[in-house]
PDB file of N, CA and C in Angstrom:
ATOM      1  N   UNK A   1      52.986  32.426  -3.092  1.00  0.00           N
ATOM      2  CA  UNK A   1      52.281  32.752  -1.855  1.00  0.00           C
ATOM      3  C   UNK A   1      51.594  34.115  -2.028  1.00  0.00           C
ATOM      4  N   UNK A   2      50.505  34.409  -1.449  1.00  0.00           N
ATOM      5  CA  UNK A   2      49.668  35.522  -1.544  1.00  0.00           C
ATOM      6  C   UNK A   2      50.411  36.630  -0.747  1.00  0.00           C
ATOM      7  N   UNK A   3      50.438  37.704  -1.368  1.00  0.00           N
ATOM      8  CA  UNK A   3      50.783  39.009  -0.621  1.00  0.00           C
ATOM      9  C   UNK A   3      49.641  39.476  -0.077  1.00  0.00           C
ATOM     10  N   UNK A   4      50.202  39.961   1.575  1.00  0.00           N
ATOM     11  CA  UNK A   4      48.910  40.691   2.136  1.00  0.00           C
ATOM     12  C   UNK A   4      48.238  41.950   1.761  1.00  0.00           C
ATOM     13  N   UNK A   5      46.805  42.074   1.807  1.00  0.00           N
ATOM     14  CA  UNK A   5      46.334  43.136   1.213  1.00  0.00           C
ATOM     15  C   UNK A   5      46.588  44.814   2.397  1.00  0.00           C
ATOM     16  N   UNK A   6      47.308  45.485   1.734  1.00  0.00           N
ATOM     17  CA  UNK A   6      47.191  46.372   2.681  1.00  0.00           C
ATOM     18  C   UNK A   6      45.400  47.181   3.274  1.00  0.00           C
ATOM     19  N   UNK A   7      45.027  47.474   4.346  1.00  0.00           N
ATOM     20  CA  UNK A   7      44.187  48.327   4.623  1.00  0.00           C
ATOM     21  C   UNK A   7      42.772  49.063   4.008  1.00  0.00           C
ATOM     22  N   UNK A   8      43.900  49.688   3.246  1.00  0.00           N
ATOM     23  CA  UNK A   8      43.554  50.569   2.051  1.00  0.00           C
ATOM     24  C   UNK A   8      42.357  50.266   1.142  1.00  0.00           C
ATOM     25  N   UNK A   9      43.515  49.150   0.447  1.00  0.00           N
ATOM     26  CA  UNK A   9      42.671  47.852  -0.756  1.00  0.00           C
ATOM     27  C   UNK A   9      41.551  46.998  -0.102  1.00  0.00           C
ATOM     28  N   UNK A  10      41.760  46.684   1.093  1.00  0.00           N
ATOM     29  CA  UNK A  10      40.799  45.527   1.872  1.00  0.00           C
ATOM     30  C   UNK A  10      39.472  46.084   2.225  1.00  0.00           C
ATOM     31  N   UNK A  11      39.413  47.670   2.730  1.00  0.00           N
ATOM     32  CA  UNK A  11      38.411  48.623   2.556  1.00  0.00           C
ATOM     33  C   UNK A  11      37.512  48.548   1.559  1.00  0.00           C
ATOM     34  N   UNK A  12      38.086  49.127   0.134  1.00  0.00           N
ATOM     35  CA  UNK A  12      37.789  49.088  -0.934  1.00  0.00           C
ATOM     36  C   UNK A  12      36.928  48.307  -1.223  1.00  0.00           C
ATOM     37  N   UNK A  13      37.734  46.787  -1.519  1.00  0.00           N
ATOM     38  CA  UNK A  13      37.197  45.488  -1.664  1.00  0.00           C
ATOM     39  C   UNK A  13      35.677  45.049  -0.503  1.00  0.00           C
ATOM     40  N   UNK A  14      35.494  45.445   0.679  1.00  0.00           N
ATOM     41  CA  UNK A  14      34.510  45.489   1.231  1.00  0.00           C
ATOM     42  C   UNK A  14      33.820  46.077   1.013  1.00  0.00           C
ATOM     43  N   UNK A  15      33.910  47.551   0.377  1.00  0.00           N
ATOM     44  CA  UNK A  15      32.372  48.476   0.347  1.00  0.00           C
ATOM     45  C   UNK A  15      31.873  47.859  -1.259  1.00  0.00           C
ATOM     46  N   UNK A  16      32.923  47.247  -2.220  1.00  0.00           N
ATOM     47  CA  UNK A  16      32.391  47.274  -3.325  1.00  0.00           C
ATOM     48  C   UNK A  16      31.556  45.473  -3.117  1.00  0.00           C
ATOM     49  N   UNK A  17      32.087  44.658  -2.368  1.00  0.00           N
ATOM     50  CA  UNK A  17      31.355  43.620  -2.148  1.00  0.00           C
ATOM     51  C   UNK A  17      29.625  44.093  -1.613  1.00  0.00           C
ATOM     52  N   UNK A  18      30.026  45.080  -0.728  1.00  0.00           N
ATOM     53  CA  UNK A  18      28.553  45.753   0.416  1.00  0.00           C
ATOM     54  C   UNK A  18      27.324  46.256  -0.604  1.00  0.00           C
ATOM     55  N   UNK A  19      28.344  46.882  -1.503  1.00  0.00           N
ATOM     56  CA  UNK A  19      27.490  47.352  -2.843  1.00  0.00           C
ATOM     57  C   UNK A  19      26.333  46.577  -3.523  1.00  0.00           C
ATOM     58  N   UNK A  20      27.236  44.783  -4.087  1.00  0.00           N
ATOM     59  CA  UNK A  20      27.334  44.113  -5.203  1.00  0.00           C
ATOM     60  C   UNK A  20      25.963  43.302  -4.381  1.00  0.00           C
ATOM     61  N   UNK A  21      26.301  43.253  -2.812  1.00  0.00           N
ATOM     62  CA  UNK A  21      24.900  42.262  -2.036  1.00  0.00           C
ATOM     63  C   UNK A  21      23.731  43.896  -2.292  1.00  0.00           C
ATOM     64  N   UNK A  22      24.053  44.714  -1.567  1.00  0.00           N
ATOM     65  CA  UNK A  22      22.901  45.383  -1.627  1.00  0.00           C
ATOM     66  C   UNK A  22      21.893  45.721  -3.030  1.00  0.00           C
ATOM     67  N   UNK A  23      22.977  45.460  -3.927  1.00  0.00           N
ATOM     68  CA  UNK A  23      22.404  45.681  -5.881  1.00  0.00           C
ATOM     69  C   UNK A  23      21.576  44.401  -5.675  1.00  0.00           C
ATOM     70  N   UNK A  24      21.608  43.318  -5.758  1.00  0.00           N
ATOM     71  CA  UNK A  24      21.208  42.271  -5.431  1.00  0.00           C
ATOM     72  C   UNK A  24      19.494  41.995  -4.997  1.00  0.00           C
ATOM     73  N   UNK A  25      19.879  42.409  -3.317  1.00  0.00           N
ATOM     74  CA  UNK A  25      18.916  42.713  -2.455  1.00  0.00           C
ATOM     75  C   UNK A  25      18.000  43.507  -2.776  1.00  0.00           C
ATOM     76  N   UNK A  26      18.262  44.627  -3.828  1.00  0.00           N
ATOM     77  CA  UNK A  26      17.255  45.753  -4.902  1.00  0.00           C
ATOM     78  C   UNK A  26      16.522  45.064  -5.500  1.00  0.00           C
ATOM     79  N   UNK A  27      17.256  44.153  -6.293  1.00  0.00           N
ATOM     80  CA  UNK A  27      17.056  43.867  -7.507  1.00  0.00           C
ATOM     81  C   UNK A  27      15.713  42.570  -7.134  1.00  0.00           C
ATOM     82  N   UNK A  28      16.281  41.708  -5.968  1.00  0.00           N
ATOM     83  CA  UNK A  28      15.162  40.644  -6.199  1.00  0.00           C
ATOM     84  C   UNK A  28      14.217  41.437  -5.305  1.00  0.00           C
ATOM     85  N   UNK A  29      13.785  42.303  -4.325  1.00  0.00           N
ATOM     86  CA  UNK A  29      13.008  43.159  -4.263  1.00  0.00           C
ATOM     87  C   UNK A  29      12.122  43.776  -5.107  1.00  0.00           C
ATOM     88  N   UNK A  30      12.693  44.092  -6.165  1.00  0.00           N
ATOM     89  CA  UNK A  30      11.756  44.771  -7.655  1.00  0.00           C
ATOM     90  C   UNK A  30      11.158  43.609  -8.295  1.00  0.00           C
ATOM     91  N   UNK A  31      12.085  42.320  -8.450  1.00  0.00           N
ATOM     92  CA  UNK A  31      11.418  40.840  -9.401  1.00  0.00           C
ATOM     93  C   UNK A  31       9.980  40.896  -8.110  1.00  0.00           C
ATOM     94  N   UNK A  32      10.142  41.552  -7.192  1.00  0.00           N
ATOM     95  CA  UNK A  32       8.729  40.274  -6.699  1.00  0.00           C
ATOM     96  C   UNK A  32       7.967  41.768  -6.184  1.00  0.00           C
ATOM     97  N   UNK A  33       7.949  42.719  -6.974  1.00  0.00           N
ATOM     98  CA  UNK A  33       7.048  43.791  -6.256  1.00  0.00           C
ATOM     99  C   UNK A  33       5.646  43.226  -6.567  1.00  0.00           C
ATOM    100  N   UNK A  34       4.340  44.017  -6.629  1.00  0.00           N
ATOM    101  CA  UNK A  34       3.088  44.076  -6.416  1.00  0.00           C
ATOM    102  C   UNK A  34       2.538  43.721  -8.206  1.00  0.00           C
ATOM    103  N   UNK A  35       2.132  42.987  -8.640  1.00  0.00           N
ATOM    104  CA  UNK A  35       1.590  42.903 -10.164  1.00  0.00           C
ATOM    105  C   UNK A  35       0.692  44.166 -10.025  1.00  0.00           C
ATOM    106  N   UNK A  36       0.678  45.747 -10.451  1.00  0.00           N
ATOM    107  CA  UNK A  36      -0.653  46.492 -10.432  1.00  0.00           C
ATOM    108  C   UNK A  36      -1.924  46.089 -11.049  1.00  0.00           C
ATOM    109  N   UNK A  37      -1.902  45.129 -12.033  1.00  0.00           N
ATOM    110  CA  UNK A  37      -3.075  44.514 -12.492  1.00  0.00           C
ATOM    111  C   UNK A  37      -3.690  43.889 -12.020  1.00  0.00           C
ATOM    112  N   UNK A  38      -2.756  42.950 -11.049  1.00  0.00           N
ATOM    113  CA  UNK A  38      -3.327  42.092 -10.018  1.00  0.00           C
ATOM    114  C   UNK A  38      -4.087  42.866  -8.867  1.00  0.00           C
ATOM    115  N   UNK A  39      -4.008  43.772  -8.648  1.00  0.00           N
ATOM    116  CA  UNK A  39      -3.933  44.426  -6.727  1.00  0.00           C
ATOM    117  C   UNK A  39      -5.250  45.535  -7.908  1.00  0.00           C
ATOM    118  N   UNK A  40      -5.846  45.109  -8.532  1.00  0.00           N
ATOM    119  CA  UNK A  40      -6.994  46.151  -8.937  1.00  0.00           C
ATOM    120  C   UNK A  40      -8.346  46.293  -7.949  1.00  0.00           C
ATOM    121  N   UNK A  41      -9.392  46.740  -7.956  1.00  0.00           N
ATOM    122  CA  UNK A  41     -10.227  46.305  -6.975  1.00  0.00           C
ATOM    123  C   UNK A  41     -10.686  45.184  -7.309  1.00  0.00           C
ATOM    124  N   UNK A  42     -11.480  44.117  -6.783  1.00  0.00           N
ATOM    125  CA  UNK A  42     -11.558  43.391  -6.725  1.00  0.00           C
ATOM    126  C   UNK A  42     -13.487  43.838  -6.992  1.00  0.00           C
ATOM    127  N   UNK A  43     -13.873  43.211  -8.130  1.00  0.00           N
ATOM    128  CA  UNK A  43     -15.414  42.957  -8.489  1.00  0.00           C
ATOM    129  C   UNK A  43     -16.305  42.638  -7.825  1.00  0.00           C
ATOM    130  N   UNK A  44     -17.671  43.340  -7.523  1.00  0.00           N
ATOM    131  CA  UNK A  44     -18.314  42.377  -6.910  1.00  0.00           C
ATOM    132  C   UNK A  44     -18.897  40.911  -7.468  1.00  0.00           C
ATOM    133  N   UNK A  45     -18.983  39.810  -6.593  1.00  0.00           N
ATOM    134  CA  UNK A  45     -19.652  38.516  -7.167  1.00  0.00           C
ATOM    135  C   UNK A  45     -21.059  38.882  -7.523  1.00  0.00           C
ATOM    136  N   UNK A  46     -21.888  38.138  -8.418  1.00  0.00           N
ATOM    137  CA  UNK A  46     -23.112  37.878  -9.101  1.00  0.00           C
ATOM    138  C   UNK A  46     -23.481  36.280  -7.787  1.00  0.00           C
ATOM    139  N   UNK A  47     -24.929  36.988  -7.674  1.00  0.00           N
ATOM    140  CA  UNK A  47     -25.463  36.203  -6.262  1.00  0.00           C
ATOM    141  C   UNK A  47     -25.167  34.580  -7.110  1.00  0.00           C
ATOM    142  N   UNK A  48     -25.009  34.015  -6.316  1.00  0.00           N
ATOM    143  CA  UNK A  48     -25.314  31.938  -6.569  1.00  0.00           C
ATOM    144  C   UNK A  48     -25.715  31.191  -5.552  1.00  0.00           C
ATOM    145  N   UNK A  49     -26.160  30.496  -6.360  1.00  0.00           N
ATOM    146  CA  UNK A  49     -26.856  29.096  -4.607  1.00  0.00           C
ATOM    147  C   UNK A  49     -26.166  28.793  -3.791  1.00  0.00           C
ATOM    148  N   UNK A  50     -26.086  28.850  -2.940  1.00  0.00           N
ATOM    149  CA  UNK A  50     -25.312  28.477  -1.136  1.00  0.00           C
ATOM    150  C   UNK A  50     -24.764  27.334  -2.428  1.00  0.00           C
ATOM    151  N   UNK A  51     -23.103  26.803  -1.850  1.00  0.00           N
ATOM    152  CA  UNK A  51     -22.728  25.920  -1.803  1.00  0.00           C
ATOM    153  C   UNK A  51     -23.310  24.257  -1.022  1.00  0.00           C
ATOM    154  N   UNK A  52     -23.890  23.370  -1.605  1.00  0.00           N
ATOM    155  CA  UNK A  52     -24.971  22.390  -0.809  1.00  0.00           C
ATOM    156  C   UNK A  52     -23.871  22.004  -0.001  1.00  0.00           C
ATOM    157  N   UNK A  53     -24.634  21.115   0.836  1.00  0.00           N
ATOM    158  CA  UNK A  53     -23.836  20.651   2.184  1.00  0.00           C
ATOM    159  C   UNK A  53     -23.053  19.721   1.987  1.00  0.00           C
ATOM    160  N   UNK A  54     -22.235  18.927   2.834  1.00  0.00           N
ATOM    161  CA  UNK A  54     -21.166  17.947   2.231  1.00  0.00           C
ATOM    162  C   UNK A  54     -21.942  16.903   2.732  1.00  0.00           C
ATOM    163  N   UNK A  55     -21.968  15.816   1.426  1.00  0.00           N
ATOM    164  CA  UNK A  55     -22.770  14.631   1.713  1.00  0.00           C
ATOM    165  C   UNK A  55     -22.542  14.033   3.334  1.00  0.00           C
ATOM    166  N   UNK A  56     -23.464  13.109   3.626  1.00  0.00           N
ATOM    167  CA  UNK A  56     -23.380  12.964   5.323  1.00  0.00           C
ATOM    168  C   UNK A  56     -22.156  11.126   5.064  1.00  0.00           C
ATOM    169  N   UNK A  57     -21.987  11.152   5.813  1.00  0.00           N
ATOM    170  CA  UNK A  57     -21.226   9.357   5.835  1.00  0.00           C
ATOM    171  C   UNK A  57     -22.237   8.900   5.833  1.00  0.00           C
ATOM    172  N   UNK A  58     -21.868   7.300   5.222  1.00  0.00           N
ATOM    173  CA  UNK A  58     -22.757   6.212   4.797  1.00  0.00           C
ATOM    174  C   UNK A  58     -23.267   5.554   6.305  1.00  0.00           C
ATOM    175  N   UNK A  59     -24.045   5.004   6.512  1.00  0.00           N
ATOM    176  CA  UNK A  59     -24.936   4.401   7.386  1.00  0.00           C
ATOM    177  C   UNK A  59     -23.732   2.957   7.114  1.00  0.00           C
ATOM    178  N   UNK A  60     -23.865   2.725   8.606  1.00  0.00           N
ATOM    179  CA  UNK A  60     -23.141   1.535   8.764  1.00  0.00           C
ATOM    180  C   UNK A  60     -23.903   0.472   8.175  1.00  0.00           C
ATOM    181  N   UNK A  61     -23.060  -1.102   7.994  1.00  0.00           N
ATOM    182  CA  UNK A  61     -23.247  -2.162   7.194  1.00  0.00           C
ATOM    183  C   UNK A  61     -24.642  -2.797   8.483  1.00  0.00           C
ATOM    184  N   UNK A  62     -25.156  -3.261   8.233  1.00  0.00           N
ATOM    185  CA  UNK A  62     -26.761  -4.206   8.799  1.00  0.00           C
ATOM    186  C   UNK A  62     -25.777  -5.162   9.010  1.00  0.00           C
ATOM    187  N   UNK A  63     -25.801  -5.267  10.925  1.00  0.00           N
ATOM    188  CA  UNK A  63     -25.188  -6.690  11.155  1.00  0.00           C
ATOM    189  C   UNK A  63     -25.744  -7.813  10.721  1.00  0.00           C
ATOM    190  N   UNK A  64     -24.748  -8.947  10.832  1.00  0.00           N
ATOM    191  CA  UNK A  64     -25.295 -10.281   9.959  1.00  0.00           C
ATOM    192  C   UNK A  64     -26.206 -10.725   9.913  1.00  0.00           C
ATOM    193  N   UNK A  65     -26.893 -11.782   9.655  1.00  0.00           N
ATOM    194  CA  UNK A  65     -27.548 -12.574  10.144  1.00  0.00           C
ATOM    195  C   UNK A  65     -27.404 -13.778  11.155  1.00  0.00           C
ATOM    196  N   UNK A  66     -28.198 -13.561  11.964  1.00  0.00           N
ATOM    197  CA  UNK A  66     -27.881 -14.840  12.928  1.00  0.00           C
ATOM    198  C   UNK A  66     -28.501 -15.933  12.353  1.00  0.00           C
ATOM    199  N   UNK A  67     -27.776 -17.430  12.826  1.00  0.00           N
ATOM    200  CA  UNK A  67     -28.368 -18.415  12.184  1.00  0.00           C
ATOM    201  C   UNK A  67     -28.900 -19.271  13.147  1.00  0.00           C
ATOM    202  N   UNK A  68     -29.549 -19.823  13.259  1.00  0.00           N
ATOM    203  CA  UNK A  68     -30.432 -20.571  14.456  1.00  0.00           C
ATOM    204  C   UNK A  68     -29.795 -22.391  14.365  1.00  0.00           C
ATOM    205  N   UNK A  69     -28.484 -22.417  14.978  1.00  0.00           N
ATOM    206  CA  UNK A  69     -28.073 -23.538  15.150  1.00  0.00           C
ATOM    207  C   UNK A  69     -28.627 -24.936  15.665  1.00  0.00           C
ATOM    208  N   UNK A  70     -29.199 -25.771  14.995  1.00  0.00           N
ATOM    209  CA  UNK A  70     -29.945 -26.708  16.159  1.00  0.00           C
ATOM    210  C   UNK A  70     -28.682 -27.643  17.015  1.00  0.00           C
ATOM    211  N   UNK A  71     -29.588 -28.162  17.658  1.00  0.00           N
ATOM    212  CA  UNK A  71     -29.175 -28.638  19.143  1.00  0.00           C
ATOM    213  C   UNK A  71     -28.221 -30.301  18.818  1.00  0.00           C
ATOM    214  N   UNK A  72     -27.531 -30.641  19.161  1.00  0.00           N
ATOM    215  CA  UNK A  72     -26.743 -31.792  18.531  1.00  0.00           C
ATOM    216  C   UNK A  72     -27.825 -33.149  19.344  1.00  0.00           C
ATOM    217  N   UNK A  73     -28.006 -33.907  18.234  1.00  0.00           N
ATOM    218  CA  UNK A  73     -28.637 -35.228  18.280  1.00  0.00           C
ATOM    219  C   UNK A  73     -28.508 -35.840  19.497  1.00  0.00           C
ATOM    220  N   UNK A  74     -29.207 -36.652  20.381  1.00  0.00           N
ATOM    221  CA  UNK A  74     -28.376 -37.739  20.882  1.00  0.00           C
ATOM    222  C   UNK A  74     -27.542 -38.723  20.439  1.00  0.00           C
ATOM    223  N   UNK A  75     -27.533 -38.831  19.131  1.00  0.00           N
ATOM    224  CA  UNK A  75     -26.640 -39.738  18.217  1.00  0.00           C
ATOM    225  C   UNK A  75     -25.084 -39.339  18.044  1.00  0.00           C
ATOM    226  N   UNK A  76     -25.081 -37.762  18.490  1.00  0.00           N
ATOM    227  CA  UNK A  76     -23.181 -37.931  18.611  1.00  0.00           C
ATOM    228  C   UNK A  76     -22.523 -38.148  18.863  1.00  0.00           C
ATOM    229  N   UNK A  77     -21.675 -38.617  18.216  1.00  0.00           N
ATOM    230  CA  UNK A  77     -20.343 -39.698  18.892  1.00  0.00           C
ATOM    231  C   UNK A  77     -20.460 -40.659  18.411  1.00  0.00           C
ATOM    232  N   UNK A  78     -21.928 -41.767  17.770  1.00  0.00           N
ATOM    233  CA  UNK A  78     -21.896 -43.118  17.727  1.00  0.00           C
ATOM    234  C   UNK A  78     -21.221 -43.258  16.344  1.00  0.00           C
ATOM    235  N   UNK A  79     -20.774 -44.510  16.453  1.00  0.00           N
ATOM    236  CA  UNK A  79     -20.254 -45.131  14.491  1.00  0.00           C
ATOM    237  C   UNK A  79     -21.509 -45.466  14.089  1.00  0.00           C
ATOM    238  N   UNK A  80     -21.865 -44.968  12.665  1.00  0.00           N
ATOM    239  CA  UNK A  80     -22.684 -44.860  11.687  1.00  0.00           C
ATOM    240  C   UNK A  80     -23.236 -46.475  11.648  1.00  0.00           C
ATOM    241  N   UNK A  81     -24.312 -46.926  11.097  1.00  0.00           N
ATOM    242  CA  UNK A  81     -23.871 -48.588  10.514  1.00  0.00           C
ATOM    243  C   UNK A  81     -23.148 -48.419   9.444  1.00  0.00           C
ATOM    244  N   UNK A  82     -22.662 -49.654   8.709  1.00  0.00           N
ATOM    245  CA  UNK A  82     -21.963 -49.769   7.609  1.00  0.00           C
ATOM    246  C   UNK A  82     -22.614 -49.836   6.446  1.00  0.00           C
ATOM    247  N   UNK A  83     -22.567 -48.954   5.191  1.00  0.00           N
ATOM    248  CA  UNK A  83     -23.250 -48.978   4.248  1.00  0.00           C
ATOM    249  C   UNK A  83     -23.386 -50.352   3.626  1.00  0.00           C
ATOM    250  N   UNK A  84     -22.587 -50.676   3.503  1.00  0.00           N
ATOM    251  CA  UNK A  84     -22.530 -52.008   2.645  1.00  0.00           C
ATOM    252  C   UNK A  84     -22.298 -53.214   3.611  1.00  0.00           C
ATOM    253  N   UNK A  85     -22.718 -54.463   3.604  1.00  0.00           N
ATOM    254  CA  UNK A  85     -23.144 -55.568   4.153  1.00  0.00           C
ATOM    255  C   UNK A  85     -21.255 -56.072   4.307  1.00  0.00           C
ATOM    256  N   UNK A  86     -21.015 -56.345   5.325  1.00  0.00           N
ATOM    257  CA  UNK A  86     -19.461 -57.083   5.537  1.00  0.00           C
ATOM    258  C   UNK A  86     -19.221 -57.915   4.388  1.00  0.00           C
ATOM    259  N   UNK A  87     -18.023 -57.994   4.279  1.00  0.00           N
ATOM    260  CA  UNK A  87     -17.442 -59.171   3.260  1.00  0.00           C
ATOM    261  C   UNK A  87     -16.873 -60.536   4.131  1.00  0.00           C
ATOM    262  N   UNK A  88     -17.522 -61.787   3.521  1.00  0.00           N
ATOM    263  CA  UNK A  88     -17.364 -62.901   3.951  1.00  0.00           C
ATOM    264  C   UNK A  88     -15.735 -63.039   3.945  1.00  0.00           C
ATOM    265  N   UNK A  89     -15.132 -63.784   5.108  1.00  0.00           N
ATOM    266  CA  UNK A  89     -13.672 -63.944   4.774  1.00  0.00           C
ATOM    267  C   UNK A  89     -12.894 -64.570   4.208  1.00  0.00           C
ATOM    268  N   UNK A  90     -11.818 -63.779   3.711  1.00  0.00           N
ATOM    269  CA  UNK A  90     -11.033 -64.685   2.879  1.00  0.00           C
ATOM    270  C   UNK A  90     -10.188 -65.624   3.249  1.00  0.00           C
ATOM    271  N   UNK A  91     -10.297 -66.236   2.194  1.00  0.00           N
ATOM    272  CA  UNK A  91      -9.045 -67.361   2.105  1.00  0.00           C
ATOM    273  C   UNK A  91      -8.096 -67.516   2.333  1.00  0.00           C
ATOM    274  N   UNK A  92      -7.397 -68.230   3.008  1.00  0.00           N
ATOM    275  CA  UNK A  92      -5.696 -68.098   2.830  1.00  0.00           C
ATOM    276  C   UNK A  92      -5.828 -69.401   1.797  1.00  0.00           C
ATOM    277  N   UNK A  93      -4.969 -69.258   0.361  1.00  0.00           N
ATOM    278  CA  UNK A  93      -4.659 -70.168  -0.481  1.00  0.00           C
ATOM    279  C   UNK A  93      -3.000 -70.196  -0.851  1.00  0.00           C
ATOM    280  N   UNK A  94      -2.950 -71.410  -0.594  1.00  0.00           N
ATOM    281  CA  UNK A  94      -1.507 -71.427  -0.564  1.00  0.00           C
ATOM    282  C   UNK A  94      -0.752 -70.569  -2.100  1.00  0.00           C
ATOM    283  N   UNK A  95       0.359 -70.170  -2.404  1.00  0.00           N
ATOM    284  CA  UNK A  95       0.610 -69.979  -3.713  1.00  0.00           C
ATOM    285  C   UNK A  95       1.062 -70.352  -4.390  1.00  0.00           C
ATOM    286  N   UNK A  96       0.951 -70.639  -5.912  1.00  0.00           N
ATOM    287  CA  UNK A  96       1.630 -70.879  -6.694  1.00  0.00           C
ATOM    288  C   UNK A  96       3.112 -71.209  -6.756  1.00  0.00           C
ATOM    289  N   UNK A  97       3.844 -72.008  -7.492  1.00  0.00           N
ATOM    290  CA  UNK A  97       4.836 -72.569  -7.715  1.00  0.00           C
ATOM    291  C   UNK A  97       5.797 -71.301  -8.545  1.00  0.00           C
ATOM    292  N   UNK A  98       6.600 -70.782  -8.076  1.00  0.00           N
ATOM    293  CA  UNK A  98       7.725 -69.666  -9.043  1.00  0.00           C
ATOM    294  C   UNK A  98       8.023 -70.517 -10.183  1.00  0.00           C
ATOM    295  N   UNK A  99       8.474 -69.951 -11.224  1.00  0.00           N
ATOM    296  CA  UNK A  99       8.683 -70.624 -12.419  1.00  0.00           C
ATOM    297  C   UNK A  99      10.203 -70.933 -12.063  1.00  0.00           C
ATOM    298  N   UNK A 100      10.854 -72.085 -12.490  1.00  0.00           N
ATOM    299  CA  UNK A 100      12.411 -72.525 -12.208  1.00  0.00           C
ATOM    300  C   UNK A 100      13.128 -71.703 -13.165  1.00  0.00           C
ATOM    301  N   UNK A 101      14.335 -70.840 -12.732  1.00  0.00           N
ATOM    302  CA  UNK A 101      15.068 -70.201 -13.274  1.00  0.00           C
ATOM    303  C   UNK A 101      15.594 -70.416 -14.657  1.00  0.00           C
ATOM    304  N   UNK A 102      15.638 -69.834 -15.573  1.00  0.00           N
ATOM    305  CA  UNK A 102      16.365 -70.528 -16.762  1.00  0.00           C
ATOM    306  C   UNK A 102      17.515 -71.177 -16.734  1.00  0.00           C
ATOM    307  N   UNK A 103      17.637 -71.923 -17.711  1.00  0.00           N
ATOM    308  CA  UNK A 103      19.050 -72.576 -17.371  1.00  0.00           C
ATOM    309  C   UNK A 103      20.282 -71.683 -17.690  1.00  0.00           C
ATOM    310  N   UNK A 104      21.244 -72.411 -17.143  1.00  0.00           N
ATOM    311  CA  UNK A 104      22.405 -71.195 -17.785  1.00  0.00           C
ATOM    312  C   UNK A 104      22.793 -71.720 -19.204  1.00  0.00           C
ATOM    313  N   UNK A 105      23.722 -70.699 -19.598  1.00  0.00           N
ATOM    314  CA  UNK A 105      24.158 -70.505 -21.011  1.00  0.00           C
ATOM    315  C   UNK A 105      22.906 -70.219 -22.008  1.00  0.00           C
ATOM    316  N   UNK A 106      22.135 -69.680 -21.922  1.00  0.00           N
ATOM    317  CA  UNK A 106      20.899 -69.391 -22.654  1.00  0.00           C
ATOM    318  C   UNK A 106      20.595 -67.388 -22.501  1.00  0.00           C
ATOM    319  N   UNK A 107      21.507 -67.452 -22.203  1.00  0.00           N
ATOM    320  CA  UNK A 107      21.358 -66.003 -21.814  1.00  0.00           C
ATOM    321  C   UNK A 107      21.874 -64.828 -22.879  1.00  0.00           C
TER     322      UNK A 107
END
């Protein structure tokens, strides 16, 4: 089991923790100071042509074409004639005789 820290020690142990964040807090402070090379004056530009304008949007698509539907026949609805001339009717002819079963034992 842990013995309690007296006072004293627990002090201690806090200012040197207070220390170890504030070293820290220095330190990534300095990683991100000012690049001096960077922060130099800054050059003047050499004149150039205006940046041109930003192309305009495309012109919409040319609606369809309309199609000029004609008007339905008086003929709609009727049955067509028949291409081909009727067929004369058939026959009823009686049928043929089945062949008589084989005999047995031939099998």
């Amino acid at each position: 089991m842990a013995t309690p820290l007296d006072p004293d020690r627990l002090a201690r142990l806090r200012a040197r923790l207070v220390a170890i964040a504030g070293a820290a807090v220095a330190t990534a402070a300095c990683t991100h100071a000012p690049d001096p090379v960077v922060n130099r004056p800054v050059e003047p530009t050499v004149n150039r042509p205006a940046d041109p304008p930003p192309n305009p949007p495309p012109p919409p698509p040319p609606p369809p074409p309309t199609v000029d539907v004609p008007a339905p026949s008086p003929d709609v609805g009727t049955i067509p004639p028949p291409i081909n001339p009727p067929m004369p009717p058939t026959i009823n002819r009686p049928m043929p005789p089945r062949r008589p079963p084989p005999p047995p034992g031939n099998g």
